[in-house]
C-alpha atoms as a PDB file:
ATOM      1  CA  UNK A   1       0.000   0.000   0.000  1.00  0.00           C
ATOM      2  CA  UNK A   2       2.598   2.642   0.762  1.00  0.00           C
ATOM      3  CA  UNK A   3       4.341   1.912  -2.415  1.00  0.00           C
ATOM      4  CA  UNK A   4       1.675   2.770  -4.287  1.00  0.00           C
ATOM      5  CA  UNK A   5       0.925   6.018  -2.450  1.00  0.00           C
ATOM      6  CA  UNK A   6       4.780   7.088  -2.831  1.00  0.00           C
ATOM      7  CA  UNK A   7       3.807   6.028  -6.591  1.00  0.00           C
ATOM      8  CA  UNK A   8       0.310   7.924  -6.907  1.00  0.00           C
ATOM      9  CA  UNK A   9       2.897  11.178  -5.200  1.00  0.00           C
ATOM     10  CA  UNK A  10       5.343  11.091  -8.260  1.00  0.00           C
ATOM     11  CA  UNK A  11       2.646  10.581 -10.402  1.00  0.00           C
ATOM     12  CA  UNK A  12       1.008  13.601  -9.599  1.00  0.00           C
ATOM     13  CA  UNK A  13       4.638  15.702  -9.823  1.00  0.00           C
ATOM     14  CA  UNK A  14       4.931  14.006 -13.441  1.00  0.00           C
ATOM     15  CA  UNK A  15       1.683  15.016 -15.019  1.00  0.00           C
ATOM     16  CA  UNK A  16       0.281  17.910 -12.708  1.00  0.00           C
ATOM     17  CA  UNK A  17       2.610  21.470 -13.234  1.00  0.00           C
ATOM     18  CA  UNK A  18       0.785  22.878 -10.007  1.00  0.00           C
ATOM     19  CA  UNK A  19       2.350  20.398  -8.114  1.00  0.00           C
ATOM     20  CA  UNK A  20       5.853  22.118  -6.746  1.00  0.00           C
ATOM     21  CA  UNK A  21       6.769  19.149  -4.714  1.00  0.00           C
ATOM     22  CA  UNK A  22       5.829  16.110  -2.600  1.00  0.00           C
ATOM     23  CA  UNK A  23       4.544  18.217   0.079  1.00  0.00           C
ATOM     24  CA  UNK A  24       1.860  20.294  -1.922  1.00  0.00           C
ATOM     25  CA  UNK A  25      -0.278  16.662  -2.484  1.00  0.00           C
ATOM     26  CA  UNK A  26       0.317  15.455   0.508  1.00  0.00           C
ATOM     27  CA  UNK A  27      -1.613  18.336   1.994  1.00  0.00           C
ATOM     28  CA  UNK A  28      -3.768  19.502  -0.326  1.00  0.00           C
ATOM     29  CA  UNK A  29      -4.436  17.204  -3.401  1.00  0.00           C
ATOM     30  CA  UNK A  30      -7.863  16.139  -2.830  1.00  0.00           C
ATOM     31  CA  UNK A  31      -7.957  13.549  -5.475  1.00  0.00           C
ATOM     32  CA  UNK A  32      -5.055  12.174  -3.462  1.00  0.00           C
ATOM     33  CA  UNK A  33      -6.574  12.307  -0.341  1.00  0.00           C
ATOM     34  CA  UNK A  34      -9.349  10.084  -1.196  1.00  0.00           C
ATOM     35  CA  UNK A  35      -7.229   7.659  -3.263  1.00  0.00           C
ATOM     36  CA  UNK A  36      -5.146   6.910  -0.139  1.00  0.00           C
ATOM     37  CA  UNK A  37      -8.279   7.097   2.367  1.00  0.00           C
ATOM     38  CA  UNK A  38      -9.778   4.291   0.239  1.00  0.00           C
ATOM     39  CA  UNK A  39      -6.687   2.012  -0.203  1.00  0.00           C
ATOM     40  CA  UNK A  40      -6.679   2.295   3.394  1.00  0.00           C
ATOM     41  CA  UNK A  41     -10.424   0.981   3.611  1.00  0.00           C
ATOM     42  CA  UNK A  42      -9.850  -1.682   0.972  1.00  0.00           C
ATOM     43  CA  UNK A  43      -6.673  -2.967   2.649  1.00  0.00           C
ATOM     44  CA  UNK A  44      -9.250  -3.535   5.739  1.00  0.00           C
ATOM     45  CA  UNK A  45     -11.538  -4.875   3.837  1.00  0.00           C
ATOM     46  CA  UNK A  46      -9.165  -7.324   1.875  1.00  0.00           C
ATOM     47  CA  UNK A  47      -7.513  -8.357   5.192  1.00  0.00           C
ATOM     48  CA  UNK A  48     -10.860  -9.725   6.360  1.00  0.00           C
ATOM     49  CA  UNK A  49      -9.225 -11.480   9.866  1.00  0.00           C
ATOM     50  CA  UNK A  50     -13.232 -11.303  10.594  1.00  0.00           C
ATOM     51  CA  UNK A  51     -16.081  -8.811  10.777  1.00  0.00           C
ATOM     52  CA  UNK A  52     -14.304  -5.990  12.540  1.00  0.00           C
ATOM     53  CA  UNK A  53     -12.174  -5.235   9.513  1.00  0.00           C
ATOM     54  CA  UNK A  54     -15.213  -5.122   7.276  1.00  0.00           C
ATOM     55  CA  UNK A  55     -17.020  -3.021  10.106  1.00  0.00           C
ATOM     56  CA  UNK A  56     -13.762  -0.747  10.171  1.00  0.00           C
ATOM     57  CA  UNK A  57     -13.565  -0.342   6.159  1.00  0.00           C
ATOM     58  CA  UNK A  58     -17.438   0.499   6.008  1.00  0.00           C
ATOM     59  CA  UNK A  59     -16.703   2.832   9.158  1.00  0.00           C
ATOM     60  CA  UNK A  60     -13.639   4.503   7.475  1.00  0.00           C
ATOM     61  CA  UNK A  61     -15.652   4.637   4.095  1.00  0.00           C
ATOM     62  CA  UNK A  62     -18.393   6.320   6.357  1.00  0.00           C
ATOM     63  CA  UNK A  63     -16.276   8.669   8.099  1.00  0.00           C
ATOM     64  CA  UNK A  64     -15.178   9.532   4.613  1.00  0.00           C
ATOM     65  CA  UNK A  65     -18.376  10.996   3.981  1.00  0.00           C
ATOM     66  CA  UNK A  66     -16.987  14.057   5.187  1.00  0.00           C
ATOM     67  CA  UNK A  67     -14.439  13.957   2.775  1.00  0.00           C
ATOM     68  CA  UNK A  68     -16.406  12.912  -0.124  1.00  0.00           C
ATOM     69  CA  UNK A  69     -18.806  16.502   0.594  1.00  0.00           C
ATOM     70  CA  UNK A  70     -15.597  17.890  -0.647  1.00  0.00           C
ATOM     71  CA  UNK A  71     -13.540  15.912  -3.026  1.00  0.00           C
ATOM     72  CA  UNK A  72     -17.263  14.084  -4.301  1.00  0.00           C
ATOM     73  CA  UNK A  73     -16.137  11.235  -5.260  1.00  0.00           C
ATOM     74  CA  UNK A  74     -17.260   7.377  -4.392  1.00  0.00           C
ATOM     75  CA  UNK A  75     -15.648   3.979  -3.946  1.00  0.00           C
ATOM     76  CA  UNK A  76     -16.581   1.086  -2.059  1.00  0.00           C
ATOM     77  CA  UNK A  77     -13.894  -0.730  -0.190  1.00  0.00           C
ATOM     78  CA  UNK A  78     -14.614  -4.194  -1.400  1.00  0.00           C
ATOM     79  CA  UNK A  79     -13.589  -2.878  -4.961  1.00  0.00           C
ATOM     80  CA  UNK A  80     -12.945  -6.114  -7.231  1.00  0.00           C
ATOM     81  CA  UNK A  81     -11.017  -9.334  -6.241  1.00  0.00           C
ATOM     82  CA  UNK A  82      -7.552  -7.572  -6.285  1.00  0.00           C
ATOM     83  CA  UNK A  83      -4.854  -7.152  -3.544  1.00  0.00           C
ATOM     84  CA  UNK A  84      -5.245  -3.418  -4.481  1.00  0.00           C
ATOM     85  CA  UNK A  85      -7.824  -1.221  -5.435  1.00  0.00           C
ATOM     86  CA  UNK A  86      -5.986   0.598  -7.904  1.00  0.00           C
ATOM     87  CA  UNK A  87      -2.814   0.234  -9.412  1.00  0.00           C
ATOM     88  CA  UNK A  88       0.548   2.333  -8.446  1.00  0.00           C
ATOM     89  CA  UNK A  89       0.687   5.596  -9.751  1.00  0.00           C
ATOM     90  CA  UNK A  90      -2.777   6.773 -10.325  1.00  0.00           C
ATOM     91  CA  UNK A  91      -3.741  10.564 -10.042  1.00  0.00           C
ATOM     92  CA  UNK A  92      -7.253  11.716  -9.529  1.00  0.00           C
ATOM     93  CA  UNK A  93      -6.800  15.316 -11.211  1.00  0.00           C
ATOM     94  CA  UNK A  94      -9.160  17.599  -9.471  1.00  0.00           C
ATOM     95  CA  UNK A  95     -11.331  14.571  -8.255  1.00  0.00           C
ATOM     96  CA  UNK A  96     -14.449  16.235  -7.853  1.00  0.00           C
ATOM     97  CA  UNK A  97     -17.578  13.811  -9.031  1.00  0.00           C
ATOM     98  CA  UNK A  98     -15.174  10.669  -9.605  1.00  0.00           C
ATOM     99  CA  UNK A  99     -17.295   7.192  -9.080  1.00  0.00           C
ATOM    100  CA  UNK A 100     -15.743   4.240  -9.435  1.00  0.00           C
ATOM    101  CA  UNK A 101     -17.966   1.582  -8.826  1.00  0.00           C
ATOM    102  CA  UNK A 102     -17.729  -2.185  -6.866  1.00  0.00           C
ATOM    103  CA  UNK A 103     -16.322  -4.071  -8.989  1.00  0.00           C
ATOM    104  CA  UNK A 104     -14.477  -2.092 -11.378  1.00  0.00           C
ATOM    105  CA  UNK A 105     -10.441  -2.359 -11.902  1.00  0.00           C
ATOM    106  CA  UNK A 106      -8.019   0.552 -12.074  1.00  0.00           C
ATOM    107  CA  UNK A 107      -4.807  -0.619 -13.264  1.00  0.00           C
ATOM    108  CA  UNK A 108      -1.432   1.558 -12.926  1.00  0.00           C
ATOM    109  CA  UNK A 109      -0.222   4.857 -14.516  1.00  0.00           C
ATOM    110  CA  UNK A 110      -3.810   5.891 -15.097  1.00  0.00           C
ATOM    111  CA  UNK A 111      -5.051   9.636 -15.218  1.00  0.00           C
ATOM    112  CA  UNK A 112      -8.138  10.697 -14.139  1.00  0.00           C
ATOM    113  CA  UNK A 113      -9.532  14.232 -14.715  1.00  0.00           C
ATOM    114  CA  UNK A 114     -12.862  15.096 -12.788  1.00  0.00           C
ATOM    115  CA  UNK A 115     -16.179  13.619 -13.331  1.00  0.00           C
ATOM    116  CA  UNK A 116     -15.047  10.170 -14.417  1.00  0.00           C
ATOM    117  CA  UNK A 117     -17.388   7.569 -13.930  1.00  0.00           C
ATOM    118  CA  UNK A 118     -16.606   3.738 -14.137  1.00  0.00           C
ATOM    119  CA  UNK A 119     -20.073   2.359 -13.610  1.00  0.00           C
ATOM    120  CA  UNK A 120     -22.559  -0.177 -14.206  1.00  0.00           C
ATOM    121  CA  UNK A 121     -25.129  -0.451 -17.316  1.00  0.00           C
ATOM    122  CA  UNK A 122     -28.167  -0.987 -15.407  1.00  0.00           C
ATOM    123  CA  UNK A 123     -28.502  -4.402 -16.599  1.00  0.00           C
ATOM    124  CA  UNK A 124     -29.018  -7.300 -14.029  1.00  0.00           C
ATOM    125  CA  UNK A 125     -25.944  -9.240 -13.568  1.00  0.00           C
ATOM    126  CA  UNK A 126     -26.920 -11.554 -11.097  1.00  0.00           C
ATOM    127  CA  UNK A 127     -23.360 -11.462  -9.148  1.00  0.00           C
ATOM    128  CA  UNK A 128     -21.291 -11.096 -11.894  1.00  0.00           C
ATOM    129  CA  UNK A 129     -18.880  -8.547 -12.512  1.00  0.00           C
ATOM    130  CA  UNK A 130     -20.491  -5.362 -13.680  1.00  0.00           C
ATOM    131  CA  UNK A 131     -17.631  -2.472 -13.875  1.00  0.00           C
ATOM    132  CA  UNK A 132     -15.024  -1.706 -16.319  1.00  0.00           C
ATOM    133  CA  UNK A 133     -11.797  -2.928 -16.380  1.00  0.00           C
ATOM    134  CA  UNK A 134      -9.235  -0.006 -16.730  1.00  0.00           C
ATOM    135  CA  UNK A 135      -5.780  -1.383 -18.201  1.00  0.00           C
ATOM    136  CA  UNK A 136      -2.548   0.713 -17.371  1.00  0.00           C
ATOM    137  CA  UNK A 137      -1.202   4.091 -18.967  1.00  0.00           C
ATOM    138  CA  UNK A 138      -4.800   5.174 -19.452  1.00  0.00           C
ATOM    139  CA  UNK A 139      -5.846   8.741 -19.434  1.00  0.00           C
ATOM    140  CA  UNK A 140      -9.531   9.480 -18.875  1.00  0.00           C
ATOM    141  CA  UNK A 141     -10.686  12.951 -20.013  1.00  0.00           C
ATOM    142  CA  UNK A 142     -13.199  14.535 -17.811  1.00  0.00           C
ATOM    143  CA  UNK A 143     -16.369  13.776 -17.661  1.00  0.00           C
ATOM    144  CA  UNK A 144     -15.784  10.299 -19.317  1.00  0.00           C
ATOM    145  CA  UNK A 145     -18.084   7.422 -18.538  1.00  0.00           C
ATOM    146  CA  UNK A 146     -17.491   4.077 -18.934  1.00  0.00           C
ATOM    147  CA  UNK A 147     -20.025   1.096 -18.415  1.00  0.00           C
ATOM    148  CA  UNK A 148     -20.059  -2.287 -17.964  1.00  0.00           C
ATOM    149  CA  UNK A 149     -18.193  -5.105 -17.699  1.00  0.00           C
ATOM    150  CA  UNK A 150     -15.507  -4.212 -20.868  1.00  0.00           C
ATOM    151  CA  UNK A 151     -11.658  -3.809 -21.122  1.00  0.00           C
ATOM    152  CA  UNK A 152     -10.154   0.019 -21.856  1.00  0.00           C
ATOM    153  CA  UNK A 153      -6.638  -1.489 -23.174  1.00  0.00           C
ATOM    154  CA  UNK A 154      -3.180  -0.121 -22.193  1.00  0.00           C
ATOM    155  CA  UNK A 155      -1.786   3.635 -23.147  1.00  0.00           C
ATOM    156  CA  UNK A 156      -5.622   4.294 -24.355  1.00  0.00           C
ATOM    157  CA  UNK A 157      -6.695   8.245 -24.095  1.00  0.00           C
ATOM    158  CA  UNK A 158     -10.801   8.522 -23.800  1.00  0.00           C
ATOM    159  CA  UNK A 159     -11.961  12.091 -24.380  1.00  0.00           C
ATOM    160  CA  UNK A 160     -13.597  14.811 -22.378  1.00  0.00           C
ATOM    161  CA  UNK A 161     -16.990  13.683 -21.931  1.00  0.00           C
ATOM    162  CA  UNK A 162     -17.004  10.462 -24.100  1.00  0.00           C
ATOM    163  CA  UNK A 163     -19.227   7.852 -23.229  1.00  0.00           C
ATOM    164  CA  UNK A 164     -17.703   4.303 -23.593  1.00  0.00           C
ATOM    165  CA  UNK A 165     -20.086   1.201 -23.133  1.00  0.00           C
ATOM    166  CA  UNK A 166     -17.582  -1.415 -25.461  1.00  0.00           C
ATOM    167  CA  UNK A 167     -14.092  -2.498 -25.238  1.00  0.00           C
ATOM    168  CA  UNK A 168     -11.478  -0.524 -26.204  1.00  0.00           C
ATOM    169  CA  UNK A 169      -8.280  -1.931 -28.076  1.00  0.00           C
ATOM    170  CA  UNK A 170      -4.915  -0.706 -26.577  1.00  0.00           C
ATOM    171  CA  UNK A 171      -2.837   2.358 -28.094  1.00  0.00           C
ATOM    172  CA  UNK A 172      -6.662   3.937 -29.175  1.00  0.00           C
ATOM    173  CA  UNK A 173      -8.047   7.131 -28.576  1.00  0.00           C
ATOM    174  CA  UNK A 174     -11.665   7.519 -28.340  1.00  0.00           C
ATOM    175  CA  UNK A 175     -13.805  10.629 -28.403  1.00  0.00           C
ATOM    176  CA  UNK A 176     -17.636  11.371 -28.529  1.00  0.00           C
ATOM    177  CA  UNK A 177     -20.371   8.662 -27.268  1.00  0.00           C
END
């Protein structure tokens, strides 16, 4: 967990020119705030030694209601079958109305500007899986939305406001809905 936190740190001095050094994030990045807040809750839920770690993710989740009034954004700590709930090096840029549902997948080097959603389509699902899977070195414009259960392949770019509900091959760009 703390490797990918010092990851998500130089991340954010790579792509973000606001960002003067490690400090400035640490105490005032929002999007980086509630990154680390929820691999916190996802290591607890992960962990599962028995219900007091699920009790203490929900709790920490719940506590980060707070938060979420200011950064608005939304993940639950269960977050797909992964050891992590996001790859190293991911930035939330501005992070204000980020969802990222259940059982999505966030791999590393991704960029995400503000109102990104990685959500459901609606459909039943009956237990299966029902979020995208985000590969790494994937930059998601703001406002992009991405449904279901479909892959966005490595070094892909979706644009501002695009709405993606198929898979995306890797090295694309894709724009418009």
């Amino acid at each position: 967990m703390l490797r990918c936190v010092v990851c998500d740190l130089y991340k954010i001095l790579d792509v973000d020119p606001a960002a003067t050094g490690l400090l400035q994030p640490l105490l005032y990045f929002k999007g980086f705030h509630a990154l680390t807040l929820h691999r916190v809750a996802h290591h607890l839920w992960a962990r599962d030694d028995g219900p007091a770690d699920r009790f203490a993710a929900l709790r920490l989740q719940s506590h980060a209601r707070t938060a979420r009034l200011l950064t608005h954004t939304h993940t639950h700590p269960r977050r797909a079958p992964l050891p992590a709930p996001a790859g190293p090096g991911v930035m939330l840029d501005h992070a204000s109305g980020v969802v990222i549902g259940g059982t999505a997948v966030v791999g590393s080097d991704v960029y995400m500007l503000h109102g990104v959603t990685l959500g459901a389509t609606g459909k039943p699902m009956h237990g299966a899986k029902r979020h995208p899977t985000i590969a790494d070195s994937v930059t998601l414009g703001a406002g992009a939305t991405v449904l279901g259960d479909i892959l966005v392949g490595s070094g892909v770019t979706v644009g501002a406001s695009a709405v993606v509900t198929r898979a995306v091959p890797e090295g694309s760009t894709v724009v418009g809905v």
